[in-house]
C-alpha atoms as a PDB file:
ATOM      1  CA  UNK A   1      98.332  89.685 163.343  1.00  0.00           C
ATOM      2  CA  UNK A   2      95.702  92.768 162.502  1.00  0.00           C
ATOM      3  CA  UNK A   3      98.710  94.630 161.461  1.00  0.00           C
ATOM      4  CA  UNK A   4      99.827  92.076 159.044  1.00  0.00           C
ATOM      5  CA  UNK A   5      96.779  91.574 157.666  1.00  0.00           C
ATOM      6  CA  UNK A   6      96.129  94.996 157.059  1.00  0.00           C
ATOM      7  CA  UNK A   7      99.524  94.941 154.863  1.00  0.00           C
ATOM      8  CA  UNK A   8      98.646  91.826 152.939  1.00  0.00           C
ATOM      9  CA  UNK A   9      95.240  93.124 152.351  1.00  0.00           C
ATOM     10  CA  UNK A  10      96.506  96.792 151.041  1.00  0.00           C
ATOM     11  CA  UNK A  11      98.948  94.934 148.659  1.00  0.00           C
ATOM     12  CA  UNK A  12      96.117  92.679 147.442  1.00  0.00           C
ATOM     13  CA  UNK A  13      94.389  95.572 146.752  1.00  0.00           C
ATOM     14  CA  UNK A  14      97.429  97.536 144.959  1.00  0.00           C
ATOM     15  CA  UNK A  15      97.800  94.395 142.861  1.00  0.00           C
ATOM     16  CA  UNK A  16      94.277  94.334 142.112  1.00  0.00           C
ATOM     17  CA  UNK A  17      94.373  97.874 140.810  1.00  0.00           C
ATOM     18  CA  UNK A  18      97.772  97.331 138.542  1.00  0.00           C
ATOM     19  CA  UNK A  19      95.737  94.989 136.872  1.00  0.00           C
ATOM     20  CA  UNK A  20      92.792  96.296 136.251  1.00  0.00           C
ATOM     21  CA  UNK A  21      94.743  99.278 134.472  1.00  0.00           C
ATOM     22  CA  UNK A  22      96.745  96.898 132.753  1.00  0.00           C
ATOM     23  CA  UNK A  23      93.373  95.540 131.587  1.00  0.00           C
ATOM     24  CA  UNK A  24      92.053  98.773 130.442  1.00  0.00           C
ATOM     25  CA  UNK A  25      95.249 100.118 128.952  1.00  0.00           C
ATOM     26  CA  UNK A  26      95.633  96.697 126.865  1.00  0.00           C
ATOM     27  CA  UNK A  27      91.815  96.808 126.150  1.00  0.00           C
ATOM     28  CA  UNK A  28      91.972 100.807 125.181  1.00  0.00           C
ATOM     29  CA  UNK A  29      95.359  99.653 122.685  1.00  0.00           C
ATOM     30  CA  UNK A  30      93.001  96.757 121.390  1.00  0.00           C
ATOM     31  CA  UNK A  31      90.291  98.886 120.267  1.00  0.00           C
ATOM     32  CA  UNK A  32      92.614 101.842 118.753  1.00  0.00           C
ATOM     33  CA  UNK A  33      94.221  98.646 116.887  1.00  0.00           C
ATOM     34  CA  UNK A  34      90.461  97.625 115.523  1.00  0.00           C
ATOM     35  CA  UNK A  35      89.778 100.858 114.231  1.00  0.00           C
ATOM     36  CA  UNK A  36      92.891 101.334 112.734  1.00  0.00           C
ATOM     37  CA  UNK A  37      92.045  97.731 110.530  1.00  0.00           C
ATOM     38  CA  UNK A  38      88.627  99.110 109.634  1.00  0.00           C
ATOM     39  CA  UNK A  39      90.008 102.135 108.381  1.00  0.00           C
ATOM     40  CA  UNK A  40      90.429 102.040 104.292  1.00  0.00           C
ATOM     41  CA  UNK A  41      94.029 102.438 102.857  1.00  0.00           C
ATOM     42  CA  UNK A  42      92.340 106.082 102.012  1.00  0.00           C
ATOM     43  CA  UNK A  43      91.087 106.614 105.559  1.00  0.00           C
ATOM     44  CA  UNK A  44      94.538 105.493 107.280  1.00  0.00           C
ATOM     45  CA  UNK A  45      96.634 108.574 104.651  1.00  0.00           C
ATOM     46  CA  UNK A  46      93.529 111.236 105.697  1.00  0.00           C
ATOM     47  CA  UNK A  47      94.010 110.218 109.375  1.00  0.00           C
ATOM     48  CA  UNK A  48      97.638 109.998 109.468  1.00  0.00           C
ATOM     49  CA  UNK A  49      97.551 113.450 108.218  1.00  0.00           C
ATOM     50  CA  UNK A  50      95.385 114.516 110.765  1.00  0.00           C
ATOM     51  CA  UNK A  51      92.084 114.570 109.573  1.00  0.00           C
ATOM     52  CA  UNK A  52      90.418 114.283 113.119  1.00  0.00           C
ATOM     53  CA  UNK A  53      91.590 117.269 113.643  1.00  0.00           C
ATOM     54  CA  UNK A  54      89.359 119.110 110.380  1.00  0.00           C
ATOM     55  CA  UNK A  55      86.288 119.629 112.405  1.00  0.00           C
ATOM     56  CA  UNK A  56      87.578 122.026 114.525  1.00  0.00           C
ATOM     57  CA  UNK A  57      88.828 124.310 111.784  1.00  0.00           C
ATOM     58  CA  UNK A  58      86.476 127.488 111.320  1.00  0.00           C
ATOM     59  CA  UNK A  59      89.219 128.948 109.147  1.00  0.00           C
ATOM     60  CA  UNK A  60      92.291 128.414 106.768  1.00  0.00           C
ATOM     61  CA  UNK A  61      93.880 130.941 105.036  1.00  0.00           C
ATOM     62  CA  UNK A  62      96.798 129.977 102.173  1.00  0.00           C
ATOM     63  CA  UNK A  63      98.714 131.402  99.073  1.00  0.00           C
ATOM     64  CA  UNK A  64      98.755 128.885  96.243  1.00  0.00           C
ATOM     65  CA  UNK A  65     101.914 129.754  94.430  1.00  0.00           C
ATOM     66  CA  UNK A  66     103.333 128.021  90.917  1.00  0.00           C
ATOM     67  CA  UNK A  67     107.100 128.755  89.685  1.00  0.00           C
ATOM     68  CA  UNK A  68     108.341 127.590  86.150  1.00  0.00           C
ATOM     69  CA  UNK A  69     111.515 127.702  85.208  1.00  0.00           C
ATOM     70  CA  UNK A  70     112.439 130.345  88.710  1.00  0.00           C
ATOM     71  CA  UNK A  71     109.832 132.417  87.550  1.00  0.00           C
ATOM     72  CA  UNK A  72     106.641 133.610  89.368  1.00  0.00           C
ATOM     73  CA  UNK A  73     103.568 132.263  86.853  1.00  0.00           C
ATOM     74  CA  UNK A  74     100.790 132.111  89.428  1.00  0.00           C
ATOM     75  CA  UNK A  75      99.694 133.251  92.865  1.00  0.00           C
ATOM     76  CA  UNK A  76      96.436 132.872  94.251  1.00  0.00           C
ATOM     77  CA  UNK A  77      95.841 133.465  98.171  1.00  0.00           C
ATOM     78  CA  UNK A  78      92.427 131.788  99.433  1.00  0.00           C
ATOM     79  CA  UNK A  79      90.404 132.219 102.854  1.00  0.00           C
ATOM     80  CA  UNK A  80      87.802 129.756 103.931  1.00  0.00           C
ATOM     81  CA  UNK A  81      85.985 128.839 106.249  1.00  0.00           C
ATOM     82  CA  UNK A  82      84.661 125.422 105.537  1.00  0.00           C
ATOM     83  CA  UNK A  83      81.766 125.578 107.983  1.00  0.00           C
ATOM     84  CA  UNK A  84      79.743 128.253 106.154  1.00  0.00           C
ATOM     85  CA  UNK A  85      81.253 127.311 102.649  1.00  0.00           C
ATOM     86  CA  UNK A  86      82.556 131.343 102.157  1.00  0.00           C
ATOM     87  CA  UNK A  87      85.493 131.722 100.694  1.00  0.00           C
ATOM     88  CA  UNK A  88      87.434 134.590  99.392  1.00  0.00           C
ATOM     89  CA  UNK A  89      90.017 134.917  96.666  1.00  0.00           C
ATOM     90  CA  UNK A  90      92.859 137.156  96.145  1.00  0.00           C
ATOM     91  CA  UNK A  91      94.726 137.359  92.814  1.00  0.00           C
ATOM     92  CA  UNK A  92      96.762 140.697  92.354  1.00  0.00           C
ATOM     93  CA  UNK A  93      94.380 143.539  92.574  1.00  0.00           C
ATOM     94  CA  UNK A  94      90.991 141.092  91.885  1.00  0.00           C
ATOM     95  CA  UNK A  95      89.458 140.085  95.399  1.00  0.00           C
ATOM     96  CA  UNK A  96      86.006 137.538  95.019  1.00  0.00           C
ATOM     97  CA  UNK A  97      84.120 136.643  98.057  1.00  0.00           C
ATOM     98  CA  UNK A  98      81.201 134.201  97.416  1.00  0.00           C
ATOM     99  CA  UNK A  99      79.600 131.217  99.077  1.00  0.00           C
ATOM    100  CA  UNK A 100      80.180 127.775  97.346  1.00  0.00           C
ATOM    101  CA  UNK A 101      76.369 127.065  97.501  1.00  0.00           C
ATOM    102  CA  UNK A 102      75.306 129.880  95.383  1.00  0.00           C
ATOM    103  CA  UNK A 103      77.383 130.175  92.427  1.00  0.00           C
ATOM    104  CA  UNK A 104      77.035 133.138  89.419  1.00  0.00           C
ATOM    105  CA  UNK A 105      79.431 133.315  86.464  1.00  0.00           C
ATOM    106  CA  UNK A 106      82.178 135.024  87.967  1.00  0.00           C
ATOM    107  CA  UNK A 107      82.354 133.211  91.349  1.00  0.00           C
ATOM    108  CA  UNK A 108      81.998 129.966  89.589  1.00  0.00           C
ATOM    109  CA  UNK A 109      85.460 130.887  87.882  1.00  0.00           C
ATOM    110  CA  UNK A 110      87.028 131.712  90.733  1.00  0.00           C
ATOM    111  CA  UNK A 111      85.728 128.597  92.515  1.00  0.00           C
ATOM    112  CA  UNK A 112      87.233 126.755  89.414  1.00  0.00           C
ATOM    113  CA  UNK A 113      90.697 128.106  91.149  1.00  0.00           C
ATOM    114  CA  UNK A 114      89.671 127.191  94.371  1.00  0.00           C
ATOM    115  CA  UNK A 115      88.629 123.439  93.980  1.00  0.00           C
ATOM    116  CA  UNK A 116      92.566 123.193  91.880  1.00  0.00           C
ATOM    117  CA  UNK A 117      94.345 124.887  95.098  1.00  0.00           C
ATOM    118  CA  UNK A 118      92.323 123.231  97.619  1.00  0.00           C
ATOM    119  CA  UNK A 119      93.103 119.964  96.463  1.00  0.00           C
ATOM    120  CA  UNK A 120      96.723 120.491  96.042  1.00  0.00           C
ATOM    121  CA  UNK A 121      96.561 121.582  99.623  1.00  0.00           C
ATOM    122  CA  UNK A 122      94.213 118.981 100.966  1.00  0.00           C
ATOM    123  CA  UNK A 123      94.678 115.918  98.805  1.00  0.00           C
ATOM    124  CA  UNK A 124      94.937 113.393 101.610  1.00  0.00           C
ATOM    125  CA  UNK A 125      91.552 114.634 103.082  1.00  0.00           C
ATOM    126  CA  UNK A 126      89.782 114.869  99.511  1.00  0.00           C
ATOM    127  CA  UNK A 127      90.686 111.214  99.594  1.00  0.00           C
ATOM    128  CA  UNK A 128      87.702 110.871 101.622  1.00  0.00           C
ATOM    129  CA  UNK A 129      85.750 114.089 100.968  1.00  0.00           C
ATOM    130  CA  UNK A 130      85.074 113.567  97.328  1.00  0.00           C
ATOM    131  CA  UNK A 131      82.433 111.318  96.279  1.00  0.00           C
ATOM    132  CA  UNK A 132      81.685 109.350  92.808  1.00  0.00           C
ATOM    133  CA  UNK A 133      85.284 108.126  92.968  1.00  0.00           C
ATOM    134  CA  UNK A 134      86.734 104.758  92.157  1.00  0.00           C
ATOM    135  CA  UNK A 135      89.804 103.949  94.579  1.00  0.00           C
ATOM    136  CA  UNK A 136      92.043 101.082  94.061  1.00  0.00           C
ATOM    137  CA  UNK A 137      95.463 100.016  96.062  1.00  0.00           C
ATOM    138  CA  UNK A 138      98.537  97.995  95.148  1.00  0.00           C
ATOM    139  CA  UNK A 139     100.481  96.913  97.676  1.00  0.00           C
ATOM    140  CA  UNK A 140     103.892  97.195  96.204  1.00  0.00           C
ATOM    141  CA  UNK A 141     104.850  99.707  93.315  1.00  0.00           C
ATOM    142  CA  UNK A 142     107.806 102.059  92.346  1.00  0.00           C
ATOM    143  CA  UNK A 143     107.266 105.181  93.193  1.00  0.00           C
ATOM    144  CA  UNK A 144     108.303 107.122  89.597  1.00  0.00           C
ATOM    145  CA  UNK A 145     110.702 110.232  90.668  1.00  0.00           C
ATOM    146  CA  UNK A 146     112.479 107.984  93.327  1.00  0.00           C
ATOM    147  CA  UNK A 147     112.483 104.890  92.467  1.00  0.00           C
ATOM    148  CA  UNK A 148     111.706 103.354  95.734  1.00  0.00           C
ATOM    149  CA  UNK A 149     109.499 100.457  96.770  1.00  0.00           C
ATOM    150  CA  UNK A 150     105.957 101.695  98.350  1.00  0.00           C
ATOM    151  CA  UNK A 151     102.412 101.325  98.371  1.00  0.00           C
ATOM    152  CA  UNK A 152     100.308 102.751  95.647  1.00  0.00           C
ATOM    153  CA  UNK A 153      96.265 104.389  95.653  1.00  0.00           C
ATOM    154  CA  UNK A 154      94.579 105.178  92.650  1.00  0.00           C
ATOM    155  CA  UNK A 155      91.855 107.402  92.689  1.00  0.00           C
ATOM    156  CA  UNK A 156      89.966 108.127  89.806  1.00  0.00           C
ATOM    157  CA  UNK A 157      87.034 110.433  89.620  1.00  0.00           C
ATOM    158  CA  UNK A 158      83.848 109.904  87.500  1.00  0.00           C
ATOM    159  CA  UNK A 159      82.826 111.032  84.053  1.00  0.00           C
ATOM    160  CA  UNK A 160      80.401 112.694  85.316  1.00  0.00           C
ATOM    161  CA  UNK A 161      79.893 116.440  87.949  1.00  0.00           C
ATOM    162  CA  UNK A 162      82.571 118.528  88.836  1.00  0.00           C
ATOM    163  CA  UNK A 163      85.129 120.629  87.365  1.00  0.00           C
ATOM    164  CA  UNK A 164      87.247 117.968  85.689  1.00  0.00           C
ATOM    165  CA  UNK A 165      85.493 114.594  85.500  1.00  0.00           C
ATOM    166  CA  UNK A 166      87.249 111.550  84.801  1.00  0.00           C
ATOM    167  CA  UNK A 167      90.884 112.869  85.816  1.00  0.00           C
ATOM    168  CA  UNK A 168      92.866 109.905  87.937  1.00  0.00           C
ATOM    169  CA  UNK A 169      95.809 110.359  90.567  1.00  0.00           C
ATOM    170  CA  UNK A 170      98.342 107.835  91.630  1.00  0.00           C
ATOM    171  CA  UNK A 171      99.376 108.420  95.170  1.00  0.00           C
ATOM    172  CA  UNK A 172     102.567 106.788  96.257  1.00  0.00           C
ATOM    173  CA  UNK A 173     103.158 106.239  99.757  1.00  0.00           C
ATOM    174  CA  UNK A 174     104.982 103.787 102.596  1.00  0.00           C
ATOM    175  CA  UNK A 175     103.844 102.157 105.428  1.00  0.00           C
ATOM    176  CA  UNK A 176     103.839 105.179 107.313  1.00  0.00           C
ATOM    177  CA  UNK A 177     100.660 106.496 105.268  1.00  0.00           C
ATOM    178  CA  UNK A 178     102.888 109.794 104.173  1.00  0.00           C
ATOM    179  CA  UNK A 179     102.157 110.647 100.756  1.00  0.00           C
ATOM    180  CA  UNK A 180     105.989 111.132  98.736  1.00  0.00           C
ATOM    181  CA  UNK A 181     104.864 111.382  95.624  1.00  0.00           C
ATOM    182  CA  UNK A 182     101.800 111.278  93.153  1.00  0.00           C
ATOM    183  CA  UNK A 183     100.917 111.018  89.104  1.00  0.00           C
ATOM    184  CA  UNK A 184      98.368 112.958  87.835  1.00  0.00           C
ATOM    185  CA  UNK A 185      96.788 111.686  84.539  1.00  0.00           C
ATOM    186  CA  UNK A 186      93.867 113.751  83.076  1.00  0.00           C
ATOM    187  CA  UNK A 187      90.891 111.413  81.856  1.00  0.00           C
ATOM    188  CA  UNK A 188      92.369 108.720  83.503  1.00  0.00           C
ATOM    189  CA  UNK A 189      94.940 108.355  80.405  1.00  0.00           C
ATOM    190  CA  UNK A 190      97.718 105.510  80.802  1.00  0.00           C
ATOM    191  CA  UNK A 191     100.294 108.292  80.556  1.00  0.00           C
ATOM    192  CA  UNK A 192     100.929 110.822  83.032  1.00  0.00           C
ATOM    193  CA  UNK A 193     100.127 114.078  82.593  1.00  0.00           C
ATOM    194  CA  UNK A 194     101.986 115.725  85.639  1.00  0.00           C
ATOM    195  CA  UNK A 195     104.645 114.361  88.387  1.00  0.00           C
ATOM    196  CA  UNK A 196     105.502 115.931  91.109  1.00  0.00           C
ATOM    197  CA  UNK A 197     106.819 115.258  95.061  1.00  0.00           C
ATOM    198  CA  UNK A 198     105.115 115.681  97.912  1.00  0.00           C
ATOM    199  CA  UNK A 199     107.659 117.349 100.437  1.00  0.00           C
ATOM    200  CA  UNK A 200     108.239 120.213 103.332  1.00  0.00           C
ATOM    201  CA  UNK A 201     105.113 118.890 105.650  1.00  0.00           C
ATOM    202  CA  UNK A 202     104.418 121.170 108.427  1.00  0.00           C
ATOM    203  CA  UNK A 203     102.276 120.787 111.178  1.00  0.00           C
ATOM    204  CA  UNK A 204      99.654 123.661 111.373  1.00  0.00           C
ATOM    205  CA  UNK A 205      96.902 122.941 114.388  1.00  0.00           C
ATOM    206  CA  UNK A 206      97.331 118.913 113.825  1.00  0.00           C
ATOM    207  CA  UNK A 207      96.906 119.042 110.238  1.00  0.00           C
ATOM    208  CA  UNK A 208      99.917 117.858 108.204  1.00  0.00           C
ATOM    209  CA  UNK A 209     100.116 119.612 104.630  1.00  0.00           C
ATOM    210  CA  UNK A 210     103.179 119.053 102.316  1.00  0.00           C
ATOM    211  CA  UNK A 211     103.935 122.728 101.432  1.00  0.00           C
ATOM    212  CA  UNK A 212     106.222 122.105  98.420  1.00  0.00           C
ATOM    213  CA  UNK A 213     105.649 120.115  95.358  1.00  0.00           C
ATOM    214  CA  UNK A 214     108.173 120.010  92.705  1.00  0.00           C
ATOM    215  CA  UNK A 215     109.528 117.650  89.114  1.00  0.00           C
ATOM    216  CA  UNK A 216     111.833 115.423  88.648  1.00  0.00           C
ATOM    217  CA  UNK A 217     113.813 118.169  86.745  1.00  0.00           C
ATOM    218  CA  UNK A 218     112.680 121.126  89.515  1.00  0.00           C
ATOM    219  CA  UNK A 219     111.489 123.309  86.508  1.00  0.00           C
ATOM    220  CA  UNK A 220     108.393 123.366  87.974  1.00  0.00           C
ATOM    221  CA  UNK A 221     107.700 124.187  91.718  1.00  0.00           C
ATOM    222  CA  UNK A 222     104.078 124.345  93.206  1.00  0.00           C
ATOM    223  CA  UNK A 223     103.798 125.591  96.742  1.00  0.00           C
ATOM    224  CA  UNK A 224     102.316 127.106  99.629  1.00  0.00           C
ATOM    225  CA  UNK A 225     103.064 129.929 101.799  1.00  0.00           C
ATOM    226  CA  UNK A 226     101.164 132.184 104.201  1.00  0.00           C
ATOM    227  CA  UNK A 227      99.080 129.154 105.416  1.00  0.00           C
ATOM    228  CA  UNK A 228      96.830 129.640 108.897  1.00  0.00           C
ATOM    229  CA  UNK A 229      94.946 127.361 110.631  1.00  0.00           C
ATOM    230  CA  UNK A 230      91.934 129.101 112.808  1.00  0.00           C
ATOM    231  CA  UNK A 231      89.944 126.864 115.183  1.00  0.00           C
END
């Protein structure tokens, strides 16, 4: 009789244990479920491109690159390291270091460059970076090169600070938060000023970047080679 109740005690015990992990597996799901709601439509497209991942970058090195019409019109290769704020441009034989916090007349130009290319790079993360915005979302929209059904985030920036206030971009995405497209319209005009895709993603040290942006017509290609991630 000890025997047997040694065996129906152990199995009480194993069935004891399955549950309480059930418990805490369902209860760990639960909570990543509640964040997930209290995340902002802008929030869910940063962290679905891996924004948890940005604090650990020291580094990122990238080549900004612009074609029009299969020709070469712009290349601009960038280092930073977001944690000091240094960055350091490279544009044909013209190299400018400088820190972001102390700005002269010629850095400030080349941070002009920087702020362009870093958002093209980063424009799911400067979703939530950039502040004095105005974001609005639409649940259903057409997304304007292909035609297709999504979810739509407006951002627009204010009239006032930065390098070109008032500007507005439409991003069109699906329910998988991945950006496919977006419309850029300078001082928030009804008209668009620029359309373009948002294609090639690659994962470089959990951050997801679309490397390619092109037109409807692919006259114009924007895109980005030589990109490093450094933790």
């Amino acid at each position: 009789m000890k025997t047997i109740y040694f065996v129906i005690c152990l199995s009480l015990l194993a069935i004891s244990c399955k549950n309480e992990i059930a418990q805490e597996k369902e209860t760990s799901q639960e909570k990543t479920t509640e964040i997930k709601k209290e995340r902002s439509e802008a929030e869910q497209i940063a962290y679905k491109n891996g924004l948890e991942h940005w604090d650990d970058v020291s580094q990122i090195d990238f080549t900004f690159n612009v074609d029009r019409g299969g020709q070469n019109v712009a290349k601009r290769s960038w280092s930073w390291k977001p944690k000091t704020n240094e960055v350091t441009m490279t544009s044909g034989d013209k190299v400018v270091s400088y820190n972001r916090a102390s700005l002269d007349s010629i850095s400030r130009q080349a941070d002009q460059g920087f702020v362009n290319d870093k958002f093209w790079l980063l424009a799911p993360y400067q979703l939530v970076w950039d502040e004095g915005t105005n974001i609005t979302v639409q649940d259903t929209a057409t997304a304007p090169l292909s035609q297709k059904r999504t979810k739509k985030l407006t951002i627009v920036y204010g009239n006032e600070g930065g390098y070109t206030p008032g500007d507005a971009y439409d991003f069109y995405y699906d329910e998988d938060y991945i950006v496919d497209e977006w419309v850029y319209r300078k001082g928030n005009a009804s008209a668009p000023s620029m359309i373009t895709t948002f294609s090639d993603y690659q994962d470089f040290g959990g951050l997801n970047i679309a490397t390619s942006h092109s037109d409807k017509e692919g006259n114009f290609k924007l895109y980005f080679t030589d990109i490093k991630v450094v933790k």
